[in-house]
C-alpha atoms as a PDB file:
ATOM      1  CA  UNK A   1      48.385 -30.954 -12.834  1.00  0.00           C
ATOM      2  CA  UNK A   2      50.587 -29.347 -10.070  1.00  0.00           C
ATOM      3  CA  UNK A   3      50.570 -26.032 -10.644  1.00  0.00           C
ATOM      4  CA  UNK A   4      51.243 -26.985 -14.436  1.00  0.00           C
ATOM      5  CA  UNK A   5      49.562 -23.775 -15.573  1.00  0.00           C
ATOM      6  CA  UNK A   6      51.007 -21.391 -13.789  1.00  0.00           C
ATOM      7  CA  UNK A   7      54.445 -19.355 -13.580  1.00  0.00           C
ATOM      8  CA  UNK A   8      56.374 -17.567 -10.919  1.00  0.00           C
ATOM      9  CA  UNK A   9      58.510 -14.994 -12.006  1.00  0.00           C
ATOM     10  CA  UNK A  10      61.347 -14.777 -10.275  1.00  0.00           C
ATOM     11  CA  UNK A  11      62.976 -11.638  -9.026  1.00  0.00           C
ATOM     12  CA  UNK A  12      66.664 -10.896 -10.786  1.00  0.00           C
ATOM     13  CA  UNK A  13      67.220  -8.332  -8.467  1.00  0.00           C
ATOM     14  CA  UNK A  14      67.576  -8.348  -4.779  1.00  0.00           C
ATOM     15  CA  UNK A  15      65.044  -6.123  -2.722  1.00  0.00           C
ATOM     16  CA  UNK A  16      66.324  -2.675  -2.437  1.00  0.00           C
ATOM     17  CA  UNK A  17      64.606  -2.102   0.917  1.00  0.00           C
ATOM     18  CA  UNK A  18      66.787  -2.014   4.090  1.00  0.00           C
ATOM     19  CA  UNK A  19      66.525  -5.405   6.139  1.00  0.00           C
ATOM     20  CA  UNK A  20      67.145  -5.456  10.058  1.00  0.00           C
ATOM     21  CA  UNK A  21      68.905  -8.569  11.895  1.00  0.00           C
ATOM     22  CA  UNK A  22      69.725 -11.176   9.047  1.00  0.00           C
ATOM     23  CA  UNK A  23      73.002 -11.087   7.231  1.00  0.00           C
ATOM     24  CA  UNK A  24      73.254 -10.967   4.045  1.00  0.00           C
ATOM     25  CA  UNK A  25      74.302 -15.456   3.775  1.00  0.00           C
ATOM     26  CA  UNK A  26      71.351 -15.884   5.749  1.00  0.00           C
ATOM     27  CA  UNK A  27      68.692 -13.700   3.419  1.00  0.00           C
ATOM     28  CA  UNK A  28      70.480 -15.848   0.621  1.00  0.00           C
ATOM     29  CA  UNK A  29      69.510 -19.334   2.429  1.00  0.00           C
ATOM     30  CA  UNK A  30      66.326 -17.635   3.219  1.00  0.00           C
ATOM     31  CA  UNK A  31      65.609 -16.738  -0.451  1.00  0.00           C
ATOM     32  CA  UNK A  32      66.574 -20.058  -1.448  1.00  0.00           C
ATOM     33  CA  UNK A  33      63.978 -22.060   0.627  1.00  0.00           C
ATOM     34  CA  UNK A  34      61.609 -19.833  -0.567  1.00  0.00           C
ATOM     35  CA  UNK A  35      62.379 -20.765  -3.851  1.00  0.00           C
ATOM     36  CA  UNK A  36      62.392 -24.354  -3.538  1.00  0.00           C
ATOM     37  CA  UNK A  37      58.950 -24.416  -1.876  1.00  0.00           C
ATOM     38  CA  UNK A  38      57.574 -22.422  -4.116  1.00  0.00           C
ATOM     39  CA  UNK A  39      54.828 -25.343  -5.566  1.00  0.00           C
ATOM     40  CA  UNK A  40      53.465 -24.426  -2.024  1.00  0.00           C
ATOM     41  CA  UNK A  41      53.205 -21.338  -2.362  1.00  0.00           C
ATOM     42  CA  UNK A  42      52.212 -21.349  -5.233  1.00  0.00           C
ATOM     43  CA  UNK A  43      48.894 -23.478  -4.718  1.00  0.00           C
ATOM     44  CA  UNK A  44      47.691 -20.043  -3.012  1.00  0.00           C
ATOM     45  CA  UNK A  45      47.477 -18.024  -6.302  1.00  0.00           C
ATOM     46  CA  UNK A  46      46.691 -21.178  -8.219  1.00  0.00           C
ATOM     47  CA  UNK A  47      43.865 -21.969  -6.209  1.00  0.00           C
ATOM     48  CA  UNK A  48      42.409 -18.508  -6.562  1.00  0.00           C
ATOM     49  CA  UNK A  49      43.250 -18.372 -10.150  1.00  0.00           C
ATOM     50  CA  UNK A  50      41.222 -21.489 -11.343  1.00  0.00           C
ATOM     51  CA  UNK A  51      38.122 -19.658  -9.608  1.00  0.00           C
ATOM     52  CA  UNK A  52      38.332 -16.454 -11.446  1.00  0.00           C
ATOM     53  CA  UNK A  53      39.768 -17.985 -14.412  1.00  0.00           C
ATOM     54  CA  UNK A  54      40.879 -14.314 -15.359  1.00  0.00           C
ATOM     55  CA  UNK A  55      43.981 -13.877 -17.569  1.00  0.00           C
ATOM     56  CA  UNK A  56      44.247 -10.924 -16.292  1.00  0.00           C
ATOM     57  CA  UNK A  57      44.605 -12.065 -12.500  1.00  0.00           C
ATOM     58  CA  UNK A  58      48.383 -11.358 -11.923  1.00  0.00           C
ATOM     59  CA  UNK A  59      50.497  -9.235  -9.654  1.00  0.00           C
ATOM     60  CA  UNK A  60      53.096  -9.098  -7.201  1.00  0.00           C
ATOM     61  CA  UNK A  61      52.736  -9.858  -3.326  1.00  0.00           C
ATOM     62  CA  UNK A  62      55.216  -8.091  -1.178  1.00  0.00           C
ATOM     63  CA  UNK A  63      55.416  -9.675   2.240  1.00  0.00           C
ATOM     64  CA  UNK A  64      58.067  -8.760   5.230  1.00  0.00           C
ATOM     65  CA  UNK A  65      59.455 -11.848   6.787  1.00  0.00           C
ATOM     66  CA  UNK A  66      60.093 -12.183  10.683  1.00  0.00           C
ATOM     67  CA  UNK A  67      63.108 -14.859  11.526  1.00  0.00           C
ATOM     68  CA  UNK A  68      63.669 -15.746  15.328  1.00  0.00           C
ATOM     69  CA  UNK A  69      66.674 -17.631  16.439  1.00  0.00           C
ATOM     70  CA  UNK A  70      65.296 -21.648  16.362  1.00  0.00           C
ATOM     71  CA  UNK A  71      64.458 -21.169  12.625  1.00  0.00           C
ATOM     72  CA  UNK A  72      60.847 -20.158  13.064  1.00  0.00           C
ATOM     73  CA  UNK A  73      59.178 -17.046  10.963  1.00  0.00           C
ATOM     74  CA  UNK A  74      56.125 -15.099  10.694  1.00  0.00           C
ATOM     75  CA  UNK A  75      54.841 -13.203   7.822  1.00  0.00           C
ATOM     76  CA  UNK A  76      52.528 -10.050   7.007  1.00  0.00           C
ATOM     77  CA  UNK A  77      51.859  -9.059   3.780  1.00  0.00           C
ATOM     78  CA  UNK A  78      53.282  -5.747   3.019  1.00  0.00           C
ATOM     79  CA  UNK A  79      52.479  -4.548  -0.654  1.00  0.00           C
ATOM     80  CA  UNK A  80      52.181  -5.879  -4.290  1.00  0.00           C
ATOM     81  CA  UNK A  81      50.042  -5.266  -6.870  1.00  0.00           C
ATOM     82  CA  UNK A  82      47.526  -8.928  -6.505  1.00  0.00           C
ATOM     83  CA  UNK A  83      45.647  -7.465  -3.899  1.00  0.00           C
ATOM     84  CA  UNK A  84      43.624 -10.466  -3.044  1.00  0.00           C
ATOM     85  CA  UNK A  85      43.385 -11.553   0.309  1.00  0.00           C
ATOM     86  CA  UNK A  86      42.275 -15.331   0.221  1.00  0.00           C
ATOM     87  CA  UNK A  87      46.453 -15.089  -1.885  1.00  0.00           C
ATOM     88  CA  UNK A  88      47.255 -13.085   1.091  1.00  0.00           C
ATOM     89  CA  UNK A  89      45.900 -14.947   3.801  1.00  0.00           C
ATOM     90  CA  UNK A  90      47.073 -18.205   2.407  1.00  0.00           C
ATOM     91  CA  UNK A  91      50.475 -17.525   1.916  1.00  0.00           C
ATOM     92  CA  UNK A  92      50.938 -15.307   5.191  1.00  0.00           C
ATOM     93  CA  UNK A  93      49.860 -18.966   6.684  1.00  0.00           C
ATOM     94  CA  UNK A  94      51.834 -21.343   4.562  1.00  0.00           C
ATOM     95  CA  UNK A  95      55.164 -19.475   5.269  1.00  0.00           C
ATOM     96  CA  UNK A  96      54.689 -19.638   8.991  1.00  0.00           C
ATOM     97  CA  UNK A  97      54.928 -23.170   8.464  1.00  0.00           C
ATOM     98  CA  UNK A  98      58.384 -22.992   7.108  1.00  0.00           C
ATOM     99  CA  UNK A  99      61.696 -23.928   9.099  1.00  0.00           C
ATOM    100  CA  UNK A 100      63.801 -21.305   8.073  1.00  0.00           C
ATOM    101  CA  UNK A 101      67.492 -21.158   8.565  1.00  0.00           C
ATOM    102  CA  UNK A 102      69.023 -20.589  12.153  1.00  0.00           C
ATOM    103  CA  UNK A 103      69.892 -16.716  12.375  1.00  0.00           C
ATOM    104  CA  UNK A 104      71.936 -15.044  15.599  1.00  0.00           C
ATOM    105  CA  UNK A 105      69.690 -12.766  16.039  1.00  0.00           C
ATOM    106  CA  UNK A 106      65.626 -11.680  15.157  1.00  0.00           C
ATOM    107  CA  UNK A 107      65.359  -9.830  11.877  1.00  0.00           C
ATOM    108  CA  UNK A 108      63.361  -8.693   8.851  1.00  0.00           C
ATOM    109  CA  UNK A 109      63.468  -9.421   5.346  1.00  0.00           C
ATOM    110  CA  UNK A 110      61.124  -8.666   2.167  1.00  0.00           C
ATOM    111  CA  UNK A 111      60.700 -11.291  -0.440  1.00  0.00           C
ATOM    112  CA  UNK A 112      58.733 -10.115  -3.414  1.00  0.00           C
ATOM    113  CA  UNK A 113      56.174 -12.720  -5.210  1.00  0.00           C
ATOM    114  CA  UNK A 114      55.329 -12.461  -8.897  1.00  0.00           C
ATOM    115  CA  UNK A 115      52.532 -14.424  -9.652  1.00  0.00           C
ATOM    116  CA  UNK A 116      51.108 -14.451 -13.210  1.00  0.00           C
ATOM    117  CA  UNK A 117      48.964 -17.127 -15.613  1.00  0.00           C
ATOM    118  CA  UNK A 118      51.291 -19.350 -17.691  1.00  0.00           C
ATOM    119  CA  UNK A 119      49.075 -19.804 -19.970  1.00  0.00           C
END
């Protein structure tokens, strides 16, 4: 079951926080990566869920993206609601991994998590 019991919410509305570096196409591509490797993701909250098996184990994850020119990105974990760092720690690490979209110039961007039980 790949992440078969769980659901990410996704956010309707863009971040209202002011971004430095990345133009507005580029957060879009960024956001959409994001979104298609979200099983990956994911797996970090789903891990940690099937250990507490707690209902009530949900929350957001707020974490402020660094892009470099050569598509490669760092992440810290700025905010959110989960509050649990093995969630933290893992997906701080898994989005490192990512090849993110060439940008002109270094920048931030937030990208909000939603992580909830689908069951």
């Amino acid at each position: 079951s790949e992440g078969g019991n769980v659901r990410v919410v996704k956010n309707p509305e863009p971040a209202s926080v002011q971004t430095g570096g990345i133009s507005p196409d580029k957060q879009a591509e960024v956001q959409l990566l994001l979104q298609q490797r979200d099983p990956s993701t994911l797996r970090c909250y789903q891990d940690v869920l099937d250990e507490k098996h707690d209902r009530a184990f949900k929350g957001t994850v707020i974490v402020l993206l660094s892009l470099e020119p050569g598509g490669k990105g760092s992440a810290k974990v700025i905010g959110g609601t989960l509050n649990n760092k093995d969630v933290s720690d893992c997906l701080v690490s898994k989005l490192g991994e990512f090849e993110y979209p060439q940008v002109d110039q270094s920048g931030t961007m937030q990208y909000v998590y939603r992580f909830e039980p689908a069951y």
